[in-house]
Structure formats: C-alpha cells, structure tokens
N, C-alpha and C. Protein backbone atom coordinates (compact mmCIF):
# COMPACT_ATOMS: atom_id res chain seq x y z
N UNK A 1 -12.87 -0.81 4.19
CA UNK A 1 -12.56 -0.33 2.85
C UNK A 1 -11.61 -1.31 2.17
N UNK A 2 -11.88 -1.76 0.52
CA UNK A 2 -10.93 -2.83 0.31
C UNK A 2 -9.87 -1.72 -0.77
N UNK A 3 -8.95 -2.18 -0.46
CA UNK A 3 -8.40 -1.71 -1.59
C UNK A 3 -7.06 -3.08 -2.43
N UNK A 4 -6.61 -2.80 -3.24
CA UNK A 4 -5.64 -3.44 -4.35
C UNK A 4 -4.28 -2.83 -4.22
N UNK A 5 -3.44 -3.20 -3.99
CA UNK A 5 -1.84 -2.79 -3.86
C UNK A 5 -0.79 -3.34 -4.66
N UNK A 6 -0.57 -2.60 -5.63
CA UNK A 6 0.22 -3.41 -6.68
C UNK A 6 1.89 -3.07 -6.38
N UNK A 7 2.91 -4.03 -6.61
CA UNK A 7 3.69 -3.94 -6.26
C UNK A 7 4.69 -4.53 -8.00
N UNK A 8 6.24 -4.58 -8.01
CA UNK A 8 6.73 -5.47 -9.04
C UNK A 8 7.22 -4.80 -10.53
N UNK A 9 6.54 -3.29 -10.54
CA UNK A 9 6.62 -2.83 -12.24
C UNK A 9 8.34 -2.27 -12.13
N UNK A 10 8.89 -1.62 -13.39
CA UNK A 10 10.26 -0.71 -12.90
C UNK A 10 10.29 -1.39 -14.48
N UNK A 11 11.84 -1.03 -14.91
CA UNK A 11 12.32 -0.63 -16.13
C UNK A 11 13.52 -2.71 -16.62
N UNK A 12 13.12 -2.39 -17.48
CA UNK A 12 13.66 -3.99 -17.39
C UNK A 12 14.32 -4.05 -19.48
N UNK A 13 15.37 -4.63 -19.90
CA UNK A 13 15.49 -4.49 -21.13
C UNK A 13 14.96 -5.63 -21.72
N UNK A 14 14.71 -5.66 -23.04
CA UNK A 14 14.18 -6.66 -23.40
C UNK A 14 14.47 -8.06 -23.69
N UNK A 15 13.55 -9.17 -23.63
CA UNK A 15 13.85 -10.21 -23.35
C UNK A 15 14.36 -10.46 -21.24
N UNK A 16 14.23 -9.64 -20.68
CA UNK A 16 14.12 -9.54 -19.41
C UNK A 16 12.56 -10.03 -18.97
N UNK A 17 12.77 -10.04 -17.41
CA UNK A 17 11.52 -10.75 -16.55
C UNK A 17 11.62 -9.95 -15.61
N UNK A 18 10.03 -9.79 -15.28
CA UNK A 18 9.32 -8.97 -14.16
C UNK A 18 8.08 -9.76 -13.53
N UNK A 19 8.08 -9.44 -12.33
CA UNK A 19 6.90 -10.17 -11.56
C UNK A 19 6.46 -8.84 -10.92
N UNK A 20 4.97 -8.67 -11.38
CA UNK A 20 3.71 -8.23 -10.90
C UNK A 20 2.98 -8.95 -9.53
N UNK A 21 2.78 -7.97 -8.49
CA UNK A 21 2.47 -8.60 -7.39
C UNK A 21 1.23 -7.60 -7.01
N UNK A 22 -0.29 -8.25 -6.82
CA UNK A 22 -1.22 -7.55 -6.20
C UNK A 22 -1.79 -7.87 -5.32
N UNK A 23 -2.37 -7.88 -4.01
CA UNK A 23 -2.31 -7.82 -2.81
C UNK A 23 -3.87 -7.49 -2.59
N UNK A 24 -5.48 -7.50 -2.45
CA UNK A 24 -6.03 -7.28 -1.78
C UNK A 24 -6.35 -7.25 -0.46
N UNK A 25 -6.98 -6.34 0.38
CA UNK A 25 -7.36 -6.09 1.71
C UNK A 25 -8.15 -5.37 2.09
N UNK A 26 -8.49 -5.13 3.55
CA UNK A 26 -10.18 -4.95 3.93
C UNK A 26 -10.40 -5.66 4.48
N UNK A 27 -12.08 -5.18 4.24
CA UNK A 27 -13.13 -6.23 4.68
C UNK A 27 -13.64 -6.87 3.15
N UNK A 28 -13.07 -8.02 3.49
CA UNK A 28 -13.68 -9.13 1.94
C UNK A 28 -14.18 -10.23 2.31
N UNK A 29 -15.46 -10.72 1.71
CA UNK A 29 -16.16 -11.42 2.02
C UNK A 29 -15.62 -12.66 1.43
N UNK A 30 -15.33 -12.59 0.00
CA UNK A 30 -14.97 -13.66 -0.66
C UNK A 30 -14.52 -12.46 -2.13
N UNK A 31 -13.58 -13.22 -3.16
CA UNK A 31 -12.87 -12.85 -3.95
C UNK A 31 -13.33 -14.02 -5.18
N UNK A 32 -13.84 -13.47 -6.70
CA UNK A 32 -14.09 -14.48 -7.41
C UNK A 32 -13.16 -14.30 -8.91
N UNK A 33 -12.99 -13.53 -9.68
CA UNK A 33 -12.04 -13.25 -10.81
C UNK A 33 -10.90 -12.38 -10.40
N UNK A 34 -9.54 -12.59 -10.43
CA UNK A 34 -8.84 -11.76 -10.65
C UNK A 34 -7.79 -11.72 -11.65
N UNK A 35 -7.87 -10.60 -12.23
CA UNK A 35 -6.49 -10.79 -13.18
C UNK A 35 -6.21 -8.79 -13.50
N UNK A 36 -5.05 -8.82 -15.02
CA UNK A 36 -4.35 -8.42 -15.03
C UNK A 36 -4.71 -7.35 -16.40
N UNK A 37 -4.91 -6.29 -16.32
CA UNK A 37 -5.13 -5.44 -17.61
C UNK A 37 -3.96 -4.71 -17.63
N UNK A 38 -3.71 -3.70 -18.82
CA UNK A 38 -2.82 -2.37 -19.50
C UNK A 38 -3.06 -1.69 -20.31
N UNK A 39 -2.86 -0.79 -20.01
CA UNK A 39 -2.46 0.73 -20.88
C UNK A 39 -1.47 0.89 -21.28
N UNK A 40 -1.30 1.36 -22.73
CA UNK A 40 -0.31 1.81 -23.01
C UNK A 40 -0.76 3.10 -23.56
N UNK A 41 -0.26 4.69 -23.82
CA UNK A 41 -0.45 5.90 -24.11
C UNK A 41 -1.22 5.50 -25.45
N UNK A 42 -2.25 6.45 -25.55
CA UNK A 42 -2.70 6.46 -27.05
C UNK A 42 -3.89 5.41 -26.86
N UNK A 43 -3.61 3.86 -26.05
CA UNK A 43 -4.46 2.45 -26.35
C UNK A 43 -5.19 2.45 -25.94
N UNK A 44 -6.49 2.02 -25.87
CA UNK A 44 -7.39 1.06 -24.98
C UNK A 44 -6.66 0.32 -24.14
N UNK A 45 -7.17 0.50 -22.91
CA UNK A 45 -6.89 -0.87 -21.97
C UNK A 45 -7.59 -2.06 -22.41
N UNK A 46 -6.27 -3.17 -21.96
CA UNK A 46 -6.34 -4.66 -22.68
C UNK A 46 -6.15 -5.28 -21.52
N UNK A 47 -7.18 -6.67 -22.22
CA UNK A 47 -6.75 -7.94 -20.71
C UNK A 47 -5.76 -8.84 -20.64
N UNK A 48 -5.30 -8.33 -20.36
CA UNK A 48 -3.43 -9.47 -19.92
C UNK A 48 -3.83 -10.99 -20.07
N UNK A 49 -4.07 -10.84 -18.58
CA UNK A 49 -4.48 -12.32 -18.17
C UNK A 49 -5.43 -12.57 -16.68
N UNK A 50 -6.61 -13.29 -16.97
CA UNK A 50 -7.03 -13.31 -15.67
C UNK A 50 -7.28 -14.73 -15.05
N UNK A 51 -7.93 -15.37 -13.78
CA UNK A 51 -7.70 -16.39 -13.66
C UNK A 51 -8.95 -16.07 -12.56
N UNK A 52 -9.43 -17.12 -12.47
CA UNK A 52 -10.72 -17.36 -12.08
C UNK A 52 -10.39 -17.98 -10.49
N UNK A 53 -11.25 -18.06 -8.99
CA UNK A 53 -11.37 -18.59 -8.17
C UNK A 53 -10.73 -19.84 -8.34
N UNK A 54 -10.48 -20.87 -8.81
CA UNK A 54 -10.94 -22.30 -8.78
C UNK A 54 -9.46 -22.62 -9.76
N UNK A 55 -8.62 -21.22 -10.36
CA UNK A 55 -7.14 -21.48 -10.62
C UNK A 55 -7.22 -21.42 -12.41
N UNK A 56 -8.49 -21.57 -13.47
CA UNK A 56 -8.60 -21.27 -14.54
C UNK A 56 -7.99 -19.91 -14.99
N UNK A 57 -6.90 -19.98 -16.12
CA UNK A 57 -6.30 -18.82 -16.52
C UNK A 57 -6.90 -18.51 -17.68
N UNK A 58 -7.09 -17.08 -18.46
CA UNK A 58 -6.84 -16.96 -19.69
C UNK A 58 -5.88 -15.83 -20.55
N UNK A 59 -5.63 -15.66 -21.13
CA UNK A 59 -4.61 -14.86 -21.59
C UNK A 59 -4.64 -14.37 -23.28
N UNK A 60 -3.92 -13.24 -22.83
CA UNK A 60 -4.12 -12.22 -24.74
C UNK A 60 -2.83 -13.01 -25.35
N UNK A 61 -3.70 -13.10 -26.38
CA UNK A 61 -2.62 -13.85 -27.75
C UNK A 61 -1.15 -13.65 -27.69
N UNK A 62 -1.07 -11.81 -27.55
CA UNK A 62 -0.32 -11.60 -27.63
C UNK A 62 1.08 -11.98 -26.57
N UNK A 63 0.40 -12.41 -25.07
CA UNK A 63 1.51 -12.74 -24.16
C UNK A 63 1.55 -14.30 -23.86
N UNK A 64 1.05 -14.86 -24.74
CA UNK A 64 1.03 -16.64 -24.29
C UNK A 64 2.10 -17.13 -24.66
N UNK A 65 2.43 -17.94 -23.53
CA UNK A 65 3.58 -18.65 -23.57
C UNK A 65 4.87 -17.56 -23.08
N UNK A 66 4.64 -16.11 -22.79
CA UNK A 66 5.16 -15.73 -22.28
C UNK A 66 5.04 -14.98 -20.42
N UNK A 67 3.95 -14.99 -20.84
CA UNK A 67 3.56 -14.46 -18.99
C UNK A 67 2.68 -15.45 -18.88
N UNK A 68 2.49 -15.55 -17.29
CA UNK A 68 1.76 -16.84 -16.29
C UNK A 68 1.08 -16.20 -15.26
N UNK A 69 -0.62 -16.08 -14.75
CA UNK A 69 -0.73 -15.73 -13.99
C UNK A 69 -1.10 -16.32 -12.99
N UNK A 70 -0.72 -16.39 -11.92
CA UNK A 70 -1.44 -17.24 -10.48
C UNK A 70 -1.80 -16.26 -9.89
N UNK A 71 -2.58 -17.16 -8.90
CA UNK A 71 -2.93 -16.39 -7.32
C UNK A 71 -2.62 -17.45 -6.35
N UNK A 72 -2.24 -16.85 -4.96
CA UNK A 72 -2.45 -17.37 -3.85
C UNK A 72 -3.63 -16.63 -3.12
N UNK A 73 -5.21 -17.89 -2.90
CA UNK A 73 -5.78 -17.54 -1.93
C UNK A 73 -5.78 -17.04 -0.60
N UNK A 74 -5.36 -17.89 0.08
CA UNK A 74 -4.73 -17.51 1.67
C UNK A 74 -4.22 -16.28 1.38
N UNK A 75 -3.71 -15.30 0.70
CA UNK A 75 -2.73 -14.36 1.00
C UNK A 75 -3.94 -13.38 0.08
N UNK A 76 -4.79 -13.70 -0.44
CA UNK A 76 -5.07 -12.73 -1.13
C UNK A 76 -4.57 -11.76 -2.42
N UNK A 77 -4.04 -12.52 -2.78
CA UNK A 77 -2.92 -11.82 -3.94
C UNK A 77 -3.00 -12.75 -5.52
N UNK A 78 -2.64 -12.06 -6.77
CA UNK A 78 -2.79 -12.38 -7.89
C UNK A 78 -1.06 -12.27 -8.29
N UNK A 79 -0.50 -12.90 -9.42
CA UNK A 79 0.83 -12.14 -9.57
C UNK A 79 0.83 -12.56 -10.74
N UNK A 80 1.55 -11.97 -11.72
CA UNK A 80 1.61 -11.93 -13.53
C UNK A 80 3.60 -12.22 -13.30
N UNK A 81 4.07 -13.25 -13.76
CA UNK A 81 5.57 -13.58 -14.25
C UNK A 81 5.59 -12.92 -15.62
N UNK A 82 6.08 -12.13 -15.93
CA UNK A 82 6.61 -12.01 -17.12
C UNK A 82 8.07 -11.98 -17.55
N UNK A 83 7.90 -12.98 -18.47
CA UNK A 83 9.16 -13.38 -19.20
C UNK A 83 9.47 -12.65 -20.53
N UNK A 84 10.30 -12.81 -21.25
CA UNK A 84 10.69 -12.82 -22.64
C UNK A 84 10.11 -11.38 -22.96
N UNK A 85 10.22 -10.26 -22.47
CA UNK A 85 9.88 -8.91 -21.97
C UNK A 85 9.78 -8.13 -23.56
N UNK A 86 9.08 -7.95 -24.42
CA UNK A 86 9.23 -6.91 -25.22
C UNK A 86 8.62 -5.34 -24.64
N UNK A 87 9.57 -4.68 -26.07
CA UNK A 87 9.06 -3.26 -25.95
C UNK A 87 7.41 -2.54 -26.27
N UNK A 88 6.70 -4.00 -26.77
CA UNK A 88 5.65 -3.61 -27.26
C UNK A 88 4.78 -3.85 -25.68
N UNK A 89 5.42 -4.44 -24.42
CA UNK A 89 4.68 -4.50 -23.20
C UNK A 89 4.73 -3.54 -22.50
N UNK A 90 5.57 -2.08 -22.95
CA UNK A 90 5.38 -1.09 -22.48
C UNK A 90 3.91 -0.47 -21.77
N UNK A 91 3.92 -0.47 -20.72
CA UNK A 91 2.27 -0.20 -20.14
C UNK A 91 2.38 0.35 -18.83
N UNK A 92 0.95 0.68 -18.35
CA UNK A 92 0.66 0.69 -17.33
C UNK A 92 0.02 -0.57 -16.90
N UNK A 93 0.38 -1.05 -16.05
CA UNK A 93 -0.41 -2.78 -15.69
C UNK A 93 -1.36 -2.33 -14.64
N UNK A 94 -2.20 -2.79 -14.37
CA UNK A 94 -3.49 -2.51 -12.96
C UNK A 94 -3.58 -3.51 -13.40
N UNK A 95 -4.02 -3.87 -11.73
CA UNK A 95 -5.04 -5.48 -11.53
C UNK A 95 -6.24 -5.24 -10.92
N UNK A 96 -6.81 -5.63 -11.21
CA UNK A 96 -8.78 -6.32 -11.04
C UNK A 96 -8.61 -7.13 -10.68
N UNK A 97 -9.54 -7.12 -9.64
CA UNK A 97 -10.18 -8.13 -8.80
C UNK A 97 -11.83 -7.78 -8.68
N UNK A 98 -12.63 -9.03 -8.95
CA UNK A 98 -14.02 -9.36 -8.73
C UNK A 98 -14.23 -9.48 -7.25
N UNK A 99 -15.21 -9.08 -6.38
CA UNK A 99 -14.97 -9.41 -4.95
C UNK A 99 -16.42 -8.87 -4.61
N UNK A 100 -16.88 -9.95 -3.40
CA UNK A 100 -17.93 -9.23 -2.39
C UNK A 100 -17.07 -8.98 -1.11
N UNK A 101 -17.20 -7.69 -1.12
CA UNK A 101 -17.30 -6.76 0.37
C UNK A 101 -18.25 -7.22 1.57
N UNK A 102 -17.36 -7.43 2.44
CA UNK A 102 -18.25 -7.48 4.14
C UNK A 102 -19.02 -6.80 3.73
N UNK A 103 -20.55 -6.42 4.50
CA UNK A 103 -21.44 -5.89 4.68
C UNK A 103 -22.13 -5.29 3.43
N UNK A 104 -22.34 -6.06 2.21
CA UNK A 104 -22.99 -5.62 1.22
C UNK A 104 -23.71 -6.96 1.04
N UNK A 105 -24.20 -7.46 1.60
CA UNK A 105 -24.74 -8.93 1.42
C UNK A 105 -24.12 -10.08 -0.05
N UNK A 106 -24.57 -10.57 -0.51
CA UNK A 106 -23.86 -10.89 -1.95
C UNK A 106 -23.84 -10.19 -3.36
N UNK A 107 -23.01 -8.71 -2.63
CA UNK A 107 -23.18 -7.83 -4.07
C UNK A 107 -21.85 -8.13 -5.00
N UNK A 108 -21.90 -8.09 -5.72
CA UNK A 108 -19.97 -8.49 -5.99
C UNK A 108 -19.67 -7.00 -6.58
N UNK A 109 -18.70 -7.10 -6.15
CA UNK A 109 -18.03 -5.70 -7.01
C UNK A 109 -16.79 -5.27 -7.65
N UNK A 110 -16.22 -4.57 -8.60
CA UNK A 110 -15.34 -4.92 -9.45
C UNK A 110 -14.14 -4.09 -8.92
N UNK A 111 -13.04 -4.16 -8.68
CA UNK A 111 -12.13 -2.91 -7.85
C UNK A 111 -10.48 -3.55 -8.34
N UNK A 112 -9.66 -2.24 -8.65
CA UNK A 112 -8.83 -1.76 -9.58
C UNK A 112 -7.99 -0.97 -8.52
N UNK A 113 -6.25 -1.92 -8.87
CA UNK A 113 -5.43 -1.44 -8.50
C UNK A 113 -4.91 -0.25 -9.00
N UNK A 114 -4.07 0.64 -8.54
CA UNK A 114 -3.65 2.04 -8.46
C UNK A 114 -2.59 2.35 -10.26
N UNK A 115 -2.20 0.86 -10.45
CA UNK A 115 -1.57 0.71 -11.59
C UNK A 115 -0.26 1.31 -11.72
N UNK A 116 0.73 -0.03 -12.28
CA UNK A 116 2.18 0.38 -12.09
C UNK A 116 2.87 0.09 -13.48
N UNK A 117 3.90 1.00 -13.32
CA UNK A 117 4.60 1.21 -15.10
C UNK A 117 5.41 0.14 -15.18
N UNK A 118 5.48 -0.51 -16.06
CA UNK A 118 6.21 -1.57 -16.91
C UNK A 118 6.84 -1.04 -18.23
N UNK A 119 8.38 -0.78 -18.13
CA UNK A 119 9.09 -0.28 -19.29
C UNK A 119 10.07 -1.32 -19.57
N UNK A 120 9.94 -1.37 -21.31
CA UNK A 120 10.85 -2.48 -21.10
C UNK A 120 11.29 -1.39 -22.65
N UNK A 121 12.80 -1.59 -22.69
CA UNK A 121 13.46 -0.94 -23.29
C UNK A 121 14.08 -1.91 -24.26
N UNK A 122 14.37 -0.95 -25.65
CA UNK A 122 15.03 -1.95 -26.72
C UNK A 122 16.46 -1.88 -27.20
C-alpha cells in the first residue's frame, strides 16, 4: 500500500518561512510528477508548485520567487521552502505524487497526501 506523509505545516507570522516535507512509501515501482497543491476555505484547490522526475519545476504566479520546490529521489520525498510567508497562503497544503505501484504493471496512478494547515498570521 503506498501512501504520502506530509510533515512541516503549523502557524508562522508573516513574512516568516516554513518547509513542507512529503515522504512517499510502499510498494513503488517508480515515481514521475510530484508537487504541491491548496485549499483555502471557500477556494478551489490550486497548484503550488510541481516538479517533474528529471528536477523541472513549475509554479503559481502567485508564489514565484517566493517558494522553491525540490525533491530528493533516493529518499522519496518532495519539499516546498516557503519564504516571505503571506496571509493570503493561508491553506491546507497536500502533496501529489504521480507514481506506478508494484504489481500494477505500468499503470501510473495519482495519490494525495493527508494535507497539512499552513497559517500564517498578520
């Protein structure tokens, strides 16, 4: 069973920094997109930032030049830096990850961390 373990959210004032930490595990065959969506009450979920196998990032207008996302392969994990913290990043953050599962031959499938609160106060 794979699952996503997000770690990193909590209450931060603004112009503060937080690091987002997500963690896949299981049985994974291979891992190809991962990145970073949010909720905020009322919104549509939005795409942060995601970053492709091969280390390609992209990112919402709204956080460039302020959050960075990497991954480390070997470890299986994605992580979002966020800097320069506004109140408008108030959210729930979940991370996605693209991935084929052991024993599904090359199916890929899309799977979503448990999602953690990011408050940033003004």
């Amino acid at each position: 069973q794979v699952q996503l373990v997000e770690s990193g959210g909590g209450l931060v004032q603004a112009g503060g920094s937080l690091r987002l930490s997500c963690a896949a595990s299981g049985s994974i065959f291979s891992i190809n997109d991962m990145g970073w969506y949010r909720q905020a009450p009322g919104n549509q979920r939005e795409l942060v930032a995601r970053i492709t196998s091969g280390g390609s990032t992209n990112y919402a207008d709204s956080v460039k030049g302020r959050f960075t996302i990497s991954r480390d392969n070997a470890k299986n994990t994605v992580y979002l830096q966020m800097n320069s913290l506004k109140p408008e990043d108030t959210a729930v953050y979940y991370c996605n990850a693209e991935l084929i599962p052991t024993g599904w031959g090359l199916k890929n499938f899309d799977y979503w961390g448990q999602g953690t609160q990011v408050t940033v106060s003004s």
